[in-house]
N, C-alpha and C. Protein backbone atom coordinates (compact mmCIF):
# COMPACT_ATOMS: atom_id res chain seq x y z
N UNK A 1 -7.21 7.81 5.34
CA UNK A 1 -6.39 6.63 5.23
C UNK A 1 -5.33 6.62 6.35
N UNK A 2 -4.83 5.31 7.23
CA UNK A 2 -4.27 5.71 8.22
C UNK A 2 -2.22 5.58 7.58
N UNK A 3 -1.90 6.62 8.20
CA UNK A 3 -0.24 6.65 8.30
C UNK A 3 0.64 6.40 9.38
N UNK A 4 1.73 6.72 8.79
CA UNK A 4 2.51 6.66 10.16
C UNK A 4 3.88 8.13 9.45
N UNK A 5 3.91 8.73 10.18
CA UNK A 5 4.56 9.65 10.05
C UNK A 5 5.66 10.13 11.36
N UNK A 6 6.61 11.15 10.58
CA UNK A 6 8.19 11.26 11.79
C UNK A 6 8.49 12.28 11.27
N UNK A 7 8.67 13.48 12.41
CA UNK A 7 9.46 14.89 11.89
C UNK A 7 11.15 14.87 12.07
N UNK A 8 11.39 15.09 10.87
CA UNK A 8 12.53 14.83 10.51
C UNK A 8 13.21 16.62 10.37
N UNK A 9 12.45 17.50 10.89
CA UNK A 9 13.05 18.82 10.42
C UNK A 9 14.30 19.23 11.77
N UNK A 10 14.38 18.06 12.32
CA UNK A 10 15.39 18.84 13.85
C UNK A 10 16.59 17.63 13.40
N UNK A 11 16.86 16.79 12.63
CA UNK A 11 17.57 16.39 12.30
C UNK A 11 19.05 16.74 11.47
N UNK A 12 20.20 16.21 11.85
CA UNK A 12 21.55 16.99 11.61
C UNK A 12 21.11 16.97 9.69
N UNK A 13 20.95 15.88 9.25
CA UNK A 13 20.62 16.12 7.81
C UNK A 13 19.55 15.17 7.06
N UNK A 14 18.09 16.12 7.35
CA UNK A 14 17.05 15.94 7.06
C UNK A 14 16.80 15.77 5.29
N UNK A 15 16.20 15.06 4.98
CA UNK A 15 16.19 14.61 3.61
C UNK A 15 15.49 16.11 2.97
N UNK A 16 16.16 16.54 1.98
CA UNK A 16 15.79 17.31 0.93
C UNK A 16 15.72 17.79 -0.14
N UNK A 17 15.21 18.76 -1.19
CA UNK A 17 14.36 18.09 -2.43
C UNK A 17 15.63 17.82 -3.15
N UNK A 18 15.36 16.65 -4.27
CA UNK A 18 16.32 15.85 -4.78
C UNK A 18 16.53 14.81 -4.82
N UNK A 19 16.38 14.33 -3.11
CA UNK A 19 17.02 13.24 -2.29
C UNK A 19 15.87 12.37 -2.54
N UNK A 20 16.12 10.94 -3.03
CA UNK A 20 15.23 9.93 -2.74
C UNK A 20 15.51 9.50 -0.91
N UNK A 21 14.13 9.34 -0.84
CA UNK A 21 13.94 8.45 -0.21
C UNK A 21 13.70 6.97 -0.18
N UNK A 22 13.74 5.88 0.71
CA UNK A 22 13.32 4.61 0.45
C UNK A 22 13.12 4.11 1.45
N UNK A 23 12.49 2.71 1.74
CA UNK A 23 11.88 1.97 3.34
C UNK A 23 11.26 0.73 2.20
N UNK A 24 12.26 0.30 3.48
CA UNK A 24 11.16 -1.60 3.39
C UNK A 24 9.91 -1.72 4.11
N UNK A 25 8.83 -2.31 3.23
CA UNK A 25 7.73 -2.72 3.72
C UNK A 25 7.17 -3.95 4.27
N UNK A 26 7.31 -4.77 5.57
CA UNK A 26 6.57 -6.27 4.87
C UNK A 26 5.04 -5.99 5.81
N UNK A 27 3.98 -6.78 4.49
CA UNK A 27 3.00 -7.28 5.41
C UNK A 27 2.49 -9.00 5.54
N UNK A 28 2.05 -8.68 6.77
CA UNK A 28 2.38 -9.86 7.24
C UNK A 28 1.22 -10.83 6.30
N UNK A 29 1.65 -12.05 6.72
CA UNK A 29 0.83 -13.53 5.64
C UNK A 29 -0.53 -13.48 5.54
N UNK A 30 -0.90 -13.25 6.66
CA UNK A 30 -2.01 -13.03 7.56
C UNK A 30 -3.04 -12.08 7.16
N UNK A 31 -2.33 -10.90 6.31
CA UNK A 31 -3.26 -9.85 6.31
C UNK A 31 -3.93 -10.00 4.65
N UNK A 32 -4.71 -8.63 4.70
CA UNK A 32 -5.27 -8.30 3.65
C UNK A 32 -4.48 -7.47 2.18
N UNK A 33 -4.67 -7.21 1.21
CA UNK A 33 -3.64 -7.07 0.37
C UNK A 33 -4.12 -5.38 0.55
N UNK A 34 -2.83 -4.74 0.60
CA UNK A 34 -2.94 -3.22 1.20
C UNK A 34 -1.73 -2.70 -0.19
N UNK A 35 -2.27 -1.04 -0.58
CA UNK A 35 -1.71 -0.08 -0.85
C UNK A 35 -0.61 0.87 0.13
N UNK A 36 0.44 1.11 -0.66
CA UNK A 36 1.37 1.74 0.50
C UNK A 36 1.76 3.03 -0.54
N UNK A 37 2.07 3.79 0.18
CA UNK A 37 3.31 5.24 -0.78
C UNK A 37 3.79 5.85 0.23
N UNK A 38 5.11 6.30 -0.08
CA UNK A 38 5.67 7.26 0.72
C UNK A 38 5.24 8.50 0.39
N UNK A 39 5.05 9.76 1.35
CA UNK A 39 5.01 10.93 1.11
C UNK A 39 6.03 11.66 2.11
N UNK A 40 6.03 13.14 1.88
CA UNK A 40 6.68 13.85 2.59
C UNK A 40 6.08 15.21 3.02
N UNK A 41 5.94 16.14 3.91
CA UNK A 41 5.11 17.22 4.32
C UNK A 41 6.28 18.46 3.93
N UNK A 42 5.96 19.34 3.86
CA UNK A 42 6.78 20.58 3.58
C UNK A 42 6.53 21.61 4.80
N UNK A 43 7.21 22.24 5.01
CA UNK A 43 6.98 23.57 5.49
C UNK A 43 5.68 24.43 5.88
N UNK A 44 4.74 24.23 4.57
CA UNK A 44 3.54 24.87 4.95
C UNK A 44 2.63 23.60 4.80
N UNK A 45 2.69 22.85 5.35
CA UNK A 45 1.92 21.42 5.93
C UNK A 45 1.45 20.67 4.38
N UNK A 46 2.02 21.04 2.80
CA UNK A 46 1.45 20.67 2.06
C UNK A 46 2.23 18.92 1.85
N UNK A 47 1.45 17.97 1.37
CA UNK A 47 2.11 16.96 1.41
C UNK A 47 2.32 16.21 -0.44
N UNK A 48 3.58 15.70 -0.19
CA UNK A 48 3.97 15.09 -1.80
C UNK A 48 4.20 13.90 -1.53
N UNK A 49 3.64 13.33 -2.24
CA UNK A 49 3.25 11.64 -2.51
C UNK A 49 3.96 10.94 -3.52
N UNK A 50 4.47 9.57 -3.17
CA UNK A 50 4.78 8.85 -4.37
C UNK A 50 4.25 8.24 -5.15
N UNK A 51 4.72 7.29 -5.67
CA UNK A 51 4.05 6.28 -6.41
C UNK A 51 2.67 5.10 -5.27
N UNK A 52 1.42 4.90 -5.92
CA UNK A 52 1.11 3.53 -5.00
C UNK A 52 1.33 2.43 -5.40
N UNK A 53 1.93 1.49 -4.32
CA UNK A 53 2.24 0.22 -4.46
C UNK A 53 1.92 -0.46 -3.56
N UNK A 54 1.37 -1.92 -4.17
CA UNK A 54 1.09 -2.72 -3.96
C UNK A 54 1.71 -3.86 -2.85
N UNK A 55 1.29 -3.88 -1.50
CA UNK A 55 1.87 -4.56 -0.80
C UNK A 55 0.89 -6.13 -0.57
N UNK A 56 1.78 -6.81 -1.18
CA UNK A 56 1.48 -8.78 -1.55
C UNK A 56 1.77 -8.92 0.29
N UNK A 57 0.53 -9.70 0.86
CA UNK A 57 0.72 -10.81 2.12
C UNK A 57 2.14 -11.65 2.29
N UNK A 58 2.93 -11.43 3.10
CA UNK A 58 4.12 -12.17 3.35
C UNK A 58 5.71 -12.05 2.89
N UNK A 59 5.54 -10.64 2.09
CA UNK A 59 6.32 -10.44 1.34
C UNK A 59 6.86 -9.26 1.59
N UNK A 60 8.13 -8.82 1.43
CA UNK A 60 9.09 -7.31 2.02
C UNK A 60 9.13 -6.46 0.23
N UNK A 61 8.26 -5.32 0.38
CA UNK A 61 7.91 -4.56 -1.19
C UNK A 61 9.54 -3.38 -0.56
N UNK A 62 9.91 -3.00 -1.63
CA UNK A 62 10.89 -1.94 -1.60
C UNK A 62 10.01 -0.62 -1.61
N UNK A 63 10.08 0.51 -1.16
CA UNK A 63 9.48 1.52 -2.03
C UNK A 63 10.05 2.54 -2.01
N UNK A 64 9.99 3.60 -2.95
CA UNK A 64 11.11 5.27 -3.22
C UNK A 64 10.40 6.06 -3.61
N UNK A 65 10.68 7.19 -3.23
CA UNK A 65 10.03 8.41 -3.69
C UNK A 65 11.12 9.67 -4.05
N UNK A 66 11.18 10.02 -5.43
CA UNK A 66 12.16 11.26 -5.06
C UNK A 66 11.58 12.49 -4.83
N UNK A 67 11.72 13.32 -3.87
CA UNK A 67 11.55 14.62 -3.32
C UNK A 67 11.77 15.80 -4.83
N UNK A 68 10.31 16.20 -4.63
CA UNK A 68 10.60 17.15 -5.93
C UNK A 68 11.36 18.70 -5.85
N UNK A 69 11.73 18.88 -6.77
CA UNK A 69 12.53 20.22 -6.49
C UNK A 69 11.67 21.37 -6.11
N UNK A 70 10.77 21.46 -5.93
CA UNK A 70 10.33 22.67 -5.87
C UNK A 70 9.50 23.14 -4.81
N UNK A 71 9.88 21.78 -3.55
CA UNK A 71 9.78 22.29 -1.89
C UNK A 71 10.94 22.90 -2.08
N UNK A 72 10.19 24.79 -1.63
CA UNK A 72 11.16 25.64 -1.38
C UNK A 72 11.06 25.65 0.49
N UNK A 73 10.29 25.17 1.17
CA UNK A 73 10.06 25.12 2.40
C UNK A 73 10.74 24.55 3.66
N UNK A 74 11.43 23.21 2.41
CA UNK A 74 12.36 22.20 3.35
C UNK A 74 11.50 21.53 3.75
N UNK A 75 11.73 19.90 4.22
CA UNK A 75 10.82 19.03 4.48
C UNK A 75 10.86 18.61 5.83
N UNK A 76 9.76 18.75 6.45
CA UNK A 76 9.55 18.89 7.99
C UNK A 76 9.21 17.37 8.22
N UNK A 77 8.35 16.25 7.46
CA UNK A 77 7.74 15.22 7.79
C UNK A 77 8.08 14.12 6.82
N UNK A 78 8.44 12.60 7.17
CA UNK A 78 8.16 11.77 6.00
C UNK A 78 7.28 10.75 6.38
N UNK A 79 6.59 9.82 5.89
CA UNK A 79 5.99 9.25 6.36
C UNK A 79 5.24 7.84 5.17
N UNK A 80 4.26 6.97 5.31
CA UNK A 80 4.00 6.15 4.51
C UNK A 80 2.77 5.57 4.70
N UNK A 81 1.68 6.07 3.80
CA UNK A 81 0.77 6.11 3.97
C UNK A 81 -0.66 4.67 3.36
N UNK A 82 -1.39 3.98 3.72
CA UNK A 82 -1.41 2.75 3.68
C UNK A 82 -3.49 2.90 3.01
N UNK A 83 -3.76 2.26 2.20
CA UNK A 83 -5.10 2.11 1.90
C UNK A 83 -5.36 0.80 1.70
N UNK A 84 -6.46 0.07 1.80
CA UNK A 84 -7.33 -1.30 1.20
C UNK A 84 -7.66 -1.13 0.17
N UNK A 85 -7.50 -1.53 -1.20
CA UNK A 85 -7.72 -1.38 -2.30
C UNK A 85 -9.49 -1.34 -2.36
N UNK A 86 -10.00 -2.70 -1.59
CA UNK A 86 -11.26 -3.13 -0.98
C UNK A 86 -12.49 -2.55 -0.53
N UNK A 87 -11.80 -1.73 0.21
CA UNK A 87 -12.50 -0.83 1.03
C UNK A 87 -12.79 -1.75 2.49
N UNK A 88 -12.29 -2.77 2.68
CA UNK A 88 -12.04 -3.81 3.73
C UNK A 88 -11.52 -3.26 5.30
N UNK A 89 -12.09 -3.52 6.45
CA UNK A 89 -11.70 -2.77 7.56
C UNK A 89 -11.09 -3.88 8.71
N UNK A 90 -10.28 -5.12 7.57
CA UNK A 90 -9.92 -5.96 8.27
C UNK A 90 -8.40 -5.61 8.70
N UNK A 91 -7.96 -6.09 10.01
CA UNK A 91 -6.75 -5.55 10.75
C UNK A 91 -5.42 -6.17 9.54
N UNK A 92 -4.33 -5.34 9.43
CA UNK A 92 -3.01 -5.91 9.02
C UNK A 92 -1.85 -5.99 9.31
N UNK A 93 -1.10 -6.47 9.85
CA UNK A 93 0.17 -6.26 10.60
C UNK A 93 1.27 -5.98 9.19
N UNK A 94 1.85 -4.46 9.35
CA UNK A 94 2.69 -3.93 8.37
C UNK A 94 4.46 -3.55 9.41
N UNK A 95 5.25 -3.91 8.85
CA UNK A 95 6.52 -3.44 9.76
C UNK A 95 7.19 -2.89 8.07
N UNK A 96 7.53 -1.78 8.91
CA UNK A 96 8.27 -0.40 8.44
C UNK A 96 10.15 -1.01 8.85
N UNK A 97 11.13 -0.72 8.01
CA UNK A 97 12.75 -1.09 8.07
C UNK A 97 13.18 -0.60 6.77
N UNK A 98 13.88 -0.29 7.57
CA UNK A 98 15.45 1.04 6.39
C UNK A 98 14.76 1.86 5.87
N UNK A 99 14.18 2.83 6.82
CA UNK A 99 13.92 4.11 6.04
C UNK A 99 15.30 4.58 5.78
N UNK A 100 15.47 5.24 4.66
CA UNK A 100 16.69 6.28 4.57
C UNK A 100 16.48 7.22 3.44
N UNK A 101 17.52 8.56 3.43
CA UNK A 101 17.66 9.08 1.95
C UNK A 101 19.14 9.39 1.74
N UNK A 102 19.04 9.70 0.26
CA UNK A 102 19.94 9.82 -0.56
C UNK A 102 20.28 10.68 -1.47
């Protein structure tokens, strides 16, 4: 499934376990109706996933994930990972805004 991912481990204060994360999603009018989740990579490349949600054509979805306690590794990667419910290999224009954590 394709992502988009950012190492966040050289950062003054990299999100860690506890900390939600969150990012606006929109996809565009145009496209096909797509699955989104945030995940995050750990230390020894294992990755933790959120919830999947549903991203509606034309519309900005919120989405959060809280970081579980028990990356003892520290979190090297976050990222947000995108499927076709369909199995459809039609193109979608998705823009990513306000990643942050907390």
């Amino acid at each position: 499934y394709p992502y988009v991912t950012t190492n966040v481990s050289a950062l003054n204060t990299p999100p860690q376990a506890g900390h939600t994360i969150s990012a606006s999603v929109y996809l565009a009018s145009n496209s096909v109706t797509l699955l989104a989740k945030l995940f995050v990579m750990d230390g020894q490349n294992a990755w933790h996933v959120g919830k999947t949600v549903t991203l509606t054509p034309g519309i900005w979805t919120n989405l959060a994930f809280t970081i579980p306690s028990n990356i003892n590794t520290g979190v090297t990667s976050i990222g947000l990972q995108f499927n076709d419910p369909r199995g459809d290999s039609a193109p979608s224009n998705v823009y990513i805004d306000a990643v942050r954590w907390n």
